[in-house]
Protein backbone atom coordinates (compact mmCIF):
# COMPACT_ATOMS: atom_id res chain seq x y z
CA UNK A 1 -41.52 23.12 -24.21
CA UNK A 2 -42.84 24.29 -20.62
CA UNK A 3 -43.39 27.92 -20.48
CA UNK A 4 -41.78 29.49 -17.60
CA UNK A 5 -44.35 31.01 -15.05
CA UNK A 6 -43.51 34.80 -14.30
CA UNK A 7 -45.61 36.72 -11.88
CA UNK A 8 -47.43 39.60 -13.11
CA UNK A 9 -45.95 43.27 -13.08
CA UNK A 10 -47.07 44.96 -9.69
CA UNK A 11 -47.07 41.83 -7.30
CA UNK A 12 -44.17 40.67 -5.22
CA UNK A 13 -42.29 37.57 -5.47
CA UNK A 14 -42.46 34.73 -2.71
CA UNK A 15 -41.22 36.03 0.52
CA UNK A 16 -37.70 35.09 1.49
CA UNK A 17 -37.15 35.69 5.24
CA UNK A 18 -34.37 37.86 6.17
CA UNK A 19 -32.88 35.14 8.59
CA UNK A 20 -32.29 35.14 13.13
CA UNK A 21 -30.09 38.03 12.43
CA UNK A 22 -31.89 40.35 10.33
CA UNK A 23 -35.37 39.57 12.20
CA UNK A 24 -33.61 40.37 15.59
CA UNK A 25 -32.18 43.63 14.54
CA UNK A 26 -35.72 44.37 12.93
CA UNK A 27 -37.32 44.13 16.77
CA UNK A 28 -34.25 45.45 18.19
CA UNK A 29 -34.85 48.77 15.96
CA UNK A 30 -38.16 49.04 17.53
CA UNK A 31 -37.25 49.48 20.82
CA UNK A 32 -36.83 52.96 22.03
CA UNK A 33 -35.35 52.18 25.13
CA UNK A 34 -32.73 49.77 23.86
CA UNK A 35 -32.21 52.07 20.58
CA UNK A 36 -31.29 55.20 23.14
CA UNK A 37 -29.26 52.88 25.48
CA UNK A 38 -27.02 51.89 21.95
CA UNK A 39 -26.45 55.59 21.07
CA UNK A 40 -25.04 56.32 24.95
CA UNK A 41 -23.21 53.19 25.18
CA UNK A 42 -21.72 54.10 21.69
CA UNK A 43 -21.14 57.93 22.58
CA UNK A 44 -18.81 56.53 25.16
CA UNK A 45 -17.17 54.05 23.28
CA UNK A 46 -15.96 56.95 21.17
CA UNK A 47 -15.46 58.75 24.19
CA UNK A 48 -12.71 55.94 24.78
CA UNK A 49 -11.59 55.94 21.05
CA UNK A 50 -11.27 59.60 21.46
CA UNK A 51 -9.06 59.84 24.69
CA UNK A 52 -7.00 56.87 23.78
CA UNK A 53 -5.79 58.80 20.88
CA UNK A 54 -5.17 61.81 22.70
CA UNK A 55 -8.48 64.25 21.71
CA UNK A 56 -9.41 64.45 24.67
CA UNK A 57 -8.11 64.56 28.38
CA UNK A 58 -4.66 64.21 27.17
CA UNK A 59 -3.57 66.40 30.23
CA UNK A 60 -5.76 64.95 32.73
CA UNK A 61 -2.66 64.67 34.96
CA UNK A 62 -1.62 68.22 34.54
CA UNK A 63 -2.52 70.79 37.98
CA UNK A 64 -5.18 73.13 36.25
CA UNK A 65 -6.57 74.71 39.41
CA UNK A 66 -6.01 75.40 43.02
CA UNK A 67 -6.16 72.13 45.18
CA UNK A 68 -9.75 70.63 45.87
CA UNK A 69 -11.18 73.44 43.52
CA UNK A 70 -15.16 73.08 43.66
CA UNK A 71 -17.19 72.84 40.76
CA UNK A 72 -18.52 76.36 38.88
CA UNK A 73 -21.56 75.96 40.56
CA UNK A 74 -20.21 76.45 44.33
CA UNK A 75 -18.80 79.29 43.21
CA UNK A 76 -14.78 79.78 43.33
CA UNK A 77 -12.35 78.90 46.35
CA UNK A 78 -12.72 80.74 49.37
CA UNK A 79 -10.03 83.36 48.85
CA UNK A 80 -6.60 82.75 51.68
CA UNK A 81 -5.09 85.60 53.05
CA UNK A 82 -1.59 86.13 51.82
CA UNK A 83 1.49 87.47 53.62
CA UNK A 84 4.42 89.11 51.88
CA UNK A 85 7.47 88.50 53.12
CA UNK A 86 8.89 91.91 54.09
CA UNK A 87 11.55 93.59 56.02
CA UNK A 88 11.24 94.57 59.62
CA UNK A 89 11.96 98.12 58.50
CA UNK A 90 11.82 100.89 55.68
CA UNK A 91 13.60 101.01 52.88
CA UNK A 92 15.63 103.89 54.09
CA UNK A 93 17.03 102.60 56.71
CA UNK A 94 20.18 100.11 57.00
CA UNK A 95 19.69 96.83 59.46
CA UNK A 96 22.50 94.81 57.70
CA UNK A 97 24.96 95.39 60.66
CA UNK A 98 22.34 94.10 62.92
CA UNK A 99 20.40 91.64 60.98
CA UNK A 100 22.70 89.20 59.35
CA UNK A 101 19.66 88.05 57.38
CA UNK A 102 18.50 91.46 55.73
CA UNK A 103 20.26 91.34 52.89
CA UNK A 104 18.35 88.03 51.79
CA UNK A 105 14.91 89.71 52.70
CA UNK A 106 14.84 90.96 48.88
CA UNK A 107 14.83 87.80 47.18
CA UNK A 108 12.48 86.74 49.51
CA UNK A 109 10.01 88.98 48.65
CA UNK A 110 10.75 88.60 44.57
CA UNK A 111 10.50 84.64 45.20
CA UNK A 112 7.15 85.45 47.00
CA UNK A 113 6.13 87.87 44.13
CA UNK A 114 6.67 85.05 41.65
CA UNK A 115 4.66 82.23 43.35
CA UNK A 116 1.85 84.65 43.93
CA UNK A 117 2.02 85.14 40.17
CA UNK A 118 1.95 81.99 39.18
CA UNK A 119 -0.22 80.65 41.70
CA UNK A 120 -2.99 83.36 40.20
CA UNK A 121 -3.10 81.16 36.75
CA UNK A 122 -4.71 78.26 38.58
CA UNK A 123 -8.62 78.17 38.21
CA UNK A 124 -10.31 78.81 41.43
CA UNK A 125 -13.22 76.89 39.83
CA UNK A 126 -13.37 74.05 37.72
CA UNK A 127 -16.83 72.10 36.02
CA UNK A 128 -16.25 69.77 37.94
CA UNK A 129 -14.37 70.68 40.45
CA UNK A 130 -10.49 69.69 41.20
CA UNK A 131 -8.93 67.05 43.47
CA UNK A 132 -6.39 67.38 46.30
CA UNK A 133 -3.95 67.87 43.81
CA UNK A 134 -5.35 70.34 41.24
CA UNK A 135 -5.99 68.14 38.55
CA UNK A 136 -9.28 68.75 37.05
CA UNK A 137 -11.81 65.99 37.76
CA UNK A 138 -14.03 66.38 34.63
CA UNK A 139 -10.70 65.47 32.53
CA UNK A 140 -10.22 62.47 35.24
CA UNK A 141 -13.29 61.19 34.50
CA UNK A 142 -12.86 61.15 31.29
CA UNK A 143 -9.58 59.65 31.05
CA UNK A 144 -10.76 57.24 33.41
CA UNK A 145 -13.41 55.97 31.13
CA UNK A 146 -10.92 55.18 29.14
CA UNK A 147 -9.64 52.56 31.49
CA UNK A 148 -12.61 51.04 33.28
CA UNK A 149 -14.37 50.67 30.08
CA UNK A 150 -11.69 48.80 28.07
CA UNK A 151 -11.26 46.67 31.41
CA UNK A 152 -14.58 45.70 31.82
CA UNK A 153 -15.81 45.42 28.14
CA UNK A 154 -12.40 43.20 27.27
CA UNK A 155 -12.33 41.23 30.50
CA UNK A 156 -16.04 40.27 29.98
CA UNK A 157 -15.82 39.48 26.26
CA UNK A 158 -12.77 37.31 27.16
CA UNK A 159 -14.91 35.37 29.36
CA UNK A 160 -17.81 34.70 27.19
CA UNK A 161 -15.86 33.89 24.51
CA UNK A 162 -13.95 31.22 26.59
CA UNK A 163 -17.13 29.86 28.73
CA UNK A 164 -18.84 29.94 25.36
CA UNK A 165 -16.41 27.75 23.21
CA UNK A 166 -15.57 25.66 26.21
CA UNK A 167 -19.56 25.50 26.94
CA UNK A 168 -20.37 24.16 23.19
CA UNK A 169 -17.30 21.76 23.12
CA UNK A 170 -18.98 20.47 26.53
CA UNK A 171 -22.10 20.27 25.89
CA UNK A 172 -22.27 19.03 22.36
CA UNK A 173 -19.39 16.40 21.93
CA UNK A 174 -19.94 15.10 25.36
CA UNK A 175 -17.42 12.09 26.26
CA UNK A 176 -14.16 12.71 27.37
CA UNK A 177 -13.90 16.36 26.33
CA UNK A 178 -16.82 16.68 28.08
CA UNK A 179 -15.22 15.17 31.03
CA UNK A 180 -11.91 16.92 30.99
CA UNK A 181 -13.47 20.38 30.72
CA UNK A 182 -15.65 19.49 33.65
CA UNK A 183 -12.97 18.28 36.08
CA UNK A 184 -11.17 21.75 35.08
CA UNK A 185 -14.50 24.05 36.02
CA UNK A 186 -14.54 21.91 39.19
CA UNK A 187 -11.01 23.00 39.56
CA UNK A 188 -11.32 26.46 39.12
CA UNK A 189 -14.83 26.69 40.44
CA UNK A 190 -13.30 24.70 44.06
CA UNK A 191 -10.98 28.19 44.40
CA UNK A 192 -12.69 31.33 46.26
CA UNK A 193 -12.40 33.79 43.53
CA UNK A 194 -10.64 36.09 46.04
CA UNK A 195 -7.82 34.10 45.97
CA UNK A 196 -7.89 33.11 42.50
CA UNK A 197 -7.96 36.93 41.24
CA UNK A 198 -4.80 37.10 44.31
CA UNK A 199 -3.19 34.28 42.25
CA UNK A 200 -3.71 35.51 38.64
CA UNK A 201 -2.17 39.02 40.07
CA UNK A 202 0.82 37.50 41.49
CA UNK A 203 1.51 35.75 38.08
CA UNK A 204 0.96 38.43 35.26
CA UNK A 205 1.46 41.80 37.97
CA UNK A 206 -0.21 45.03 37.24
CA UNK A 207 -1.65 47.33 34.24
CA UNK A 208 -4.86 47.24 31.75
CA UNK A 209 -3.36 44.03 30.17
CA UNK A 210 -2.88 42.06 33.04
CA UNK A 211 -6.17 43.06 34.88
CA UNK A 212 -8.20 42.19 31.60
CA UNK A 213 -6.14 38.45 32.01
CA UNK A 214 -7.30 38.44 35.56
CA UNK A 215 -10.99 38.63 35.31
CA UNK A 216 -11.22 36.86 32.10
CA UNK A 217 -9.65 34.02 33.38
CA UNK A 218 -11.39 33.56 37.00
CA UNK A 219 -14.64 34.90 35.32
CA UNK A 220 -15.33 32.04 32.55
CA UNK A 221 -17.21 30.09 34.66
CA UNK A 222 -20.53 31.51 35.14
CA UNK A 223 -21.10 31.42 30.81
CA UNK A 224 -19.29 27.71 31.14
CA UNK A 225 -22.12 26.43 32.98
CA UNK A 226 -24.97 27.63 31.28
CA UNK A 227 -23.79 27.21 27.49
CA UNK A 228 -23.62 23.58 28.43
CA UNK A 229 -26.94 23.37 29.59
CA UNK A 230 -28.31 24.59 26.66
CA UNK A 231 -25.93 22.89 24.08
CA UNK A 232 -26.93 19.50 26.11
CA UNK A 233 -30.35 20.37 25.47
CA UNK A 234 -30.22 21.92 21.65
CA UNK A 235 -27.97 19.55 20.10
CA UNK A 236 -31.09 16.71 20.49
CA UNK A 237 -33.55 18.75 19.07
CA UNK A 238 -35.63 18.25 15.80
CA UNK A 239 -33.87 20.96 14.28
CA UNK A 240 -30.88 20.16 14.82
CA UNK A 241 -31.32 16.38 14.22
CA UNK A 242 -33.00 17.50 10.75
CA UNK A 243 -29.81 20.09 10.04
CA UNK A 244 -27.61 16.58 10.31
CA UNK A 245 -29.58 14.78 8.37
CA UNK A 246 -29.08 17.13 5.09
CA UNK A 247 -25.49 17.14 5.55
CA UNK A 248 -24.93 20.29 7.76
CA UNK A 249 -21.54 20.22 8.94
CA UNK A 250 -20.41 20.11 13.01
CA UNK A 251 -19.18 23.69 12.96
CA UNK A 252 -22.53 25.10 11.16
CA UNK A 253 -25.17 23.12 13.75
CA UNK A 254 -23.12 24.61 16.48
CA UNK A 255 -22.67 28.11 15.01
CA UNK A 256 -25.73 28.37 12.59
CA UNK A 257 -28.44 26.67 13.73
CA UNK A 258 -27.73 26.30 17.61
CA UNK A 259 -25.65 29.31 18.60
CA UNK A 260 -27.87 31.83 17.53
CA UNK A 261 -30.52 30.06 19.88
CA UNK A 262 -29.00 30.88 22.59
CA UNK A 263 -27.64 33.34 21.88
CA UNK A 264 -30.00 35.85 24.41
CA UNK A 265 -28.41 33.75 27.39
CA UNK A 266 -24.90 34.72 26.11
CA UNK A 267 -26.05 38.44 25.70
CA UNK A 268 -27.73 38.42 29.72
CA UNK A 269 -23.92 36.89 31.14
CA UNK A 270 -22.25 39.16 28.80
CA UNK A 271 -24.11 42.10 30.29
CA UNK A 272 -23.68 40.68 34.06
CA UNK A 273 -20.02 40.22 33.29
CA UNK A 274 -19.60 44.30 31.99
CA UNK A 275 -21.03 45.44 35.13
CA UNK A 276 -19.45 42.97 37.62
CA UNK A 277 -15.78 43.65 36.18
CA UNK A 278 -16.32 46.93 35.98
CA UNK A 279 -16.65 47.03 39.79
CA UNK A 280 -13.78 44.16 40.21
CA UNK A 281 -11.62 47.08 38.99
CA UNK A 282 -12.53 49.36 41.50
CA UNK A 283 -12.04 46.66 43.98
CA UNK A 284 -8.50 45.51 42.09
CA UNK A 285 -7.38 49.61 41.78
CA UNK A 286 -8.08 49.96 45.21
CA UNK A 287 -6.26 47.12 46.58
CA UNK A 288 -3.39 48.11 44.56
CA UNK A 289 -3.89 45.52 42.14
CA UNK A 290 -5.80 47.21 39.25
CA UNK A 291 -3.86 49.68 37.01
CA UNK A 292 -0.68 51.06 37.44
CA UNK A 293 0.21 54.55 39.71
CA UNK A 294 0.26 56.95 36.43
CA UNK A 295 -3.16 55.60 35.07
CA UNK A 296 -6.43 56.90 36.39
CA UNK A 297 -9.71 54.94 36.19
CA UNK A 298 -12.97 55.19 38.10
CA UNK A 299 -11.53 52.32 40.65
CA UNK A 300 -8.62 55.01 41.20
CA UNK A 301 -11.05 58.16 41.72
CA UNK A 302 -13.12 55.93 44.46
CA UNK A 303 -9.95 55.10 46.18
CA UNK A 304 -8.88 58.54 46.18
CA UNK A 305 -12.20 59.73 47.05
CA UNK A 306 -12.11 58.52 50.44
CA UNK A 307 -9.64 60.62 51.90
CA UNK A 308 -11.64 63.95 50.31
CA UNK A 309 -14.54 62.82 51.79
CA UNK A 310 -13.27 63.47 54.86
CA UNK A 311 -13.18 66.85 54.56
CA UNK A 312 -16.24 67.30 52.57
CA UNK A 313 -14.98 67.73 49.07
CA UNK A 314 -17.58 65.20 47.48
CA UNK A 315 -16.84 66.21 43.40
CA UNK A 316 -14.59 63.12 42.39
CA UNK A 317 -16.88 60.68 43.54
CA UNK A 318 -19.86 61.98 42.28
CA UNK A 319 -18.38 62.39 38.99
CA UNK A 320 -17.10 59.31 39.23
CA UNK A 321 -19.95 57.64 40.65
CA UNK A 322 -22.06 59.11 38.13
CA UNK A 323 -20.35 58.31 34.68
CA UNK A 324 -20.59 55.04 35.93
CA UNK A 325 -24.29 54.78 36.61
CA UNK A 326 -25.00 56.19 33.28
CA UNK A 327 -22.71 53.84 31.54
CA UNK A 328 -23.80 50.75 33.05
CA UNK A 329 -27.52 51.34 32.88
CA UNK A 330 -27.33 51.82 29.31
CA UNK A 331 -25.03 49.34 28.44
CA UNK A 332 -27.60 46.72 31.16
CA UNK A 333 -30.82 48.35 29.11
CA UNK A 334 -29.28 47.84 25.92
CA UNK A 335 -28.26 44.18 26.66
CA UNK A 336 -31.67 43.51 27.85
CA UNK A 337 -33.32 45.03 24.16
CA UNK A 338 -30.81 42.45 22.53
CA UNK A 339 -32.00 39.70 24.60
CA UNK A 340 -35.66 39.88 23.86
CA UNK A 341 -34.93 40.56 19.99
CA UNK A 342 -32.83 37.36 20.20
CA UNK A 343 -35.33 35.22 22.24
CA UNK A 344 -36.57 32.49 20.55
CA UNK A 345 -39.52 32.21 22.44
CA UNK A 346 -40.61 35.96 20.87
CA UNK A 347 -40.12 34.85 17.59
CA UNK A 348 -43.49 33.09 17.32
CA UNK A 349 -45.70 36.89 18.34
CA UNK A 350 -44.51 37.98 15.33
């Protein structure tokens, strides 16, 4: 009878490592940088979640101050000198029989009363200032993230995913798959993009759905390329070989054992792709392309912008300008932090 060996009370067991996964997010955790990027890219993400169900800037379109309002710390509008409409005489004295008109001048001045009145309720001053219109530009902003964000995140996850799959199918299988999905990237790769975003637009029209469709679909490309490369050059390595050998199916050498090799490349286009759609938008909204004419989004402040810039009135471009800075810097530095966790070629300074 063989006695079973048990290791004393106190002492650990044999290590069992955590896997890719769980030794990426340990690095990951480690990074300051890349941990503060995660919490503002996530405090807008619920930013989004919040004013998609109506928390927040749900009357972004509503005329809360005067028009082109500056922000509280320019102080309040300058102050217009109002006339009242008036008679040409005193009240004791009757024009009628010479003024056809004097028996309106009354109303007139009740009518003037009343927008006065009304007009009053109207901030002067906003945070952040209004646009030509009234509306308040900190609620734009807001609402706008809304838009720009779900258009750039979806468009550029939409993208990876298809460059990805289409990459691996390339790259691993080889043959005829691997020629077919070459002659269609030389296809859509032989197109300006211009022209290809032009023909995409003409097919599925405006609004956040279609625009996501767009730049997915003219944006696969760049991922295509490189996923091919490096499924080409992973699925002949030792590893990979020796996952084969054992039995390991096709789906877990591509998914399990090579995808989460390369996974830092995916992260780096996925990042590129965020920013670069992001600004497609803009470039979409302000060709009259992007989202529809009752949606606001940062592409639709910058267009706007341009006229108020004219005139000095600077607030709606700086807000928008500025939300997204902040937004893609974190979401570029954050990206970055999930690259080098990922690397393979950190691994071994552990």
């Amino acid at each position: 009878m063989t006695a079973v060996m048990t290791p004393p009370l106190g002492t650990a067991g044999p290590h069992r490592s955590g896997g890719v996964w769980s030794a990426a997010a340990t690095r990951f955790r480690s990074d300051r940088v890349g941990m503060a990027s995660l919490v503002i890219v996530v405090a807008f993400l619920l930013l989004v979640l919040a004013a998609g169900a109506g928390l927040v800037a749900r009357d972004w379109q509503v005329e809360r101050g005067v028009p082109d309002a500056p922000p509280t710390f320019m102080g309040p509008a300058a102050k217009t000198a109002s006339t009242a409409i008036a008679g040409p005489s005193g009240p004791n004295v009757d024009i009628s029989s010479i003024d056809p008109l004097a028996p309106r001048y009354q109303a007139w001045a009740e009518a003037a009363r009343k927008y006065r009145t009304t007009a009053t309720v109207k901030a002067l001053t906003l945070p952040f200032g209004a646009d030509r219109l009234g509306r308040d530009v900190l609620a734009k902003a807001t609402k706008g993230a809304e838009v720009s964000i779900l258009v750039g995140v979806s468009a550029a996850l939409l993208a990876t995913l298809i460059g990805t799959v289409l990459g691996a199918v390339a790259g691993f299988f080889g043959g005829r798959a691997g020629d077919l999905l070459e002659w269609v990237y030389n296809v859509f790769t032989a197109v300006p993009g211009i022209l290809l975003i032009f023909a995409f637009a003409a097919v599925f029209g405006r609004g956040i759905g279609s625009v996501v469709l767009i730049l997915g679909l003219s944006g696969w490309t760049g991922i295509y390329r490189l996923m091919r490369a490096e499924f080409i050059k992973h699925a002949v390595r030792d590893y990979v070989r020796s996952a084969e050998a054992i039995g390991a199916s096709t789906g877990s050498r591509i998914f399990r054992h090579i995808l989460p090799n390369v996974s830092h490349v995916v992260l780096v286009q996925l990042s590129i792709y965020v920013v670069g759609f992001i600004k497609a938008e803009v470039i979409l909204s302000y060709l009259g392309l992007g989202v529809g004419v009752d949606q606001v989004s940062w592409g639709t402040m910058l267009a706007e912008a341009q006229s108020e810039l004219i005139v000095g009135h600077w607030w709606q471009l700086a807000a928008a300008t500025l939300s997204m800075a902040v937004f893609v810097t974190a979401f570029s530095l954050m990206t970055d932090a999930l690259r080098d966790a990922l690397d393979p070629k950190l691994r071994g300074l552990e």
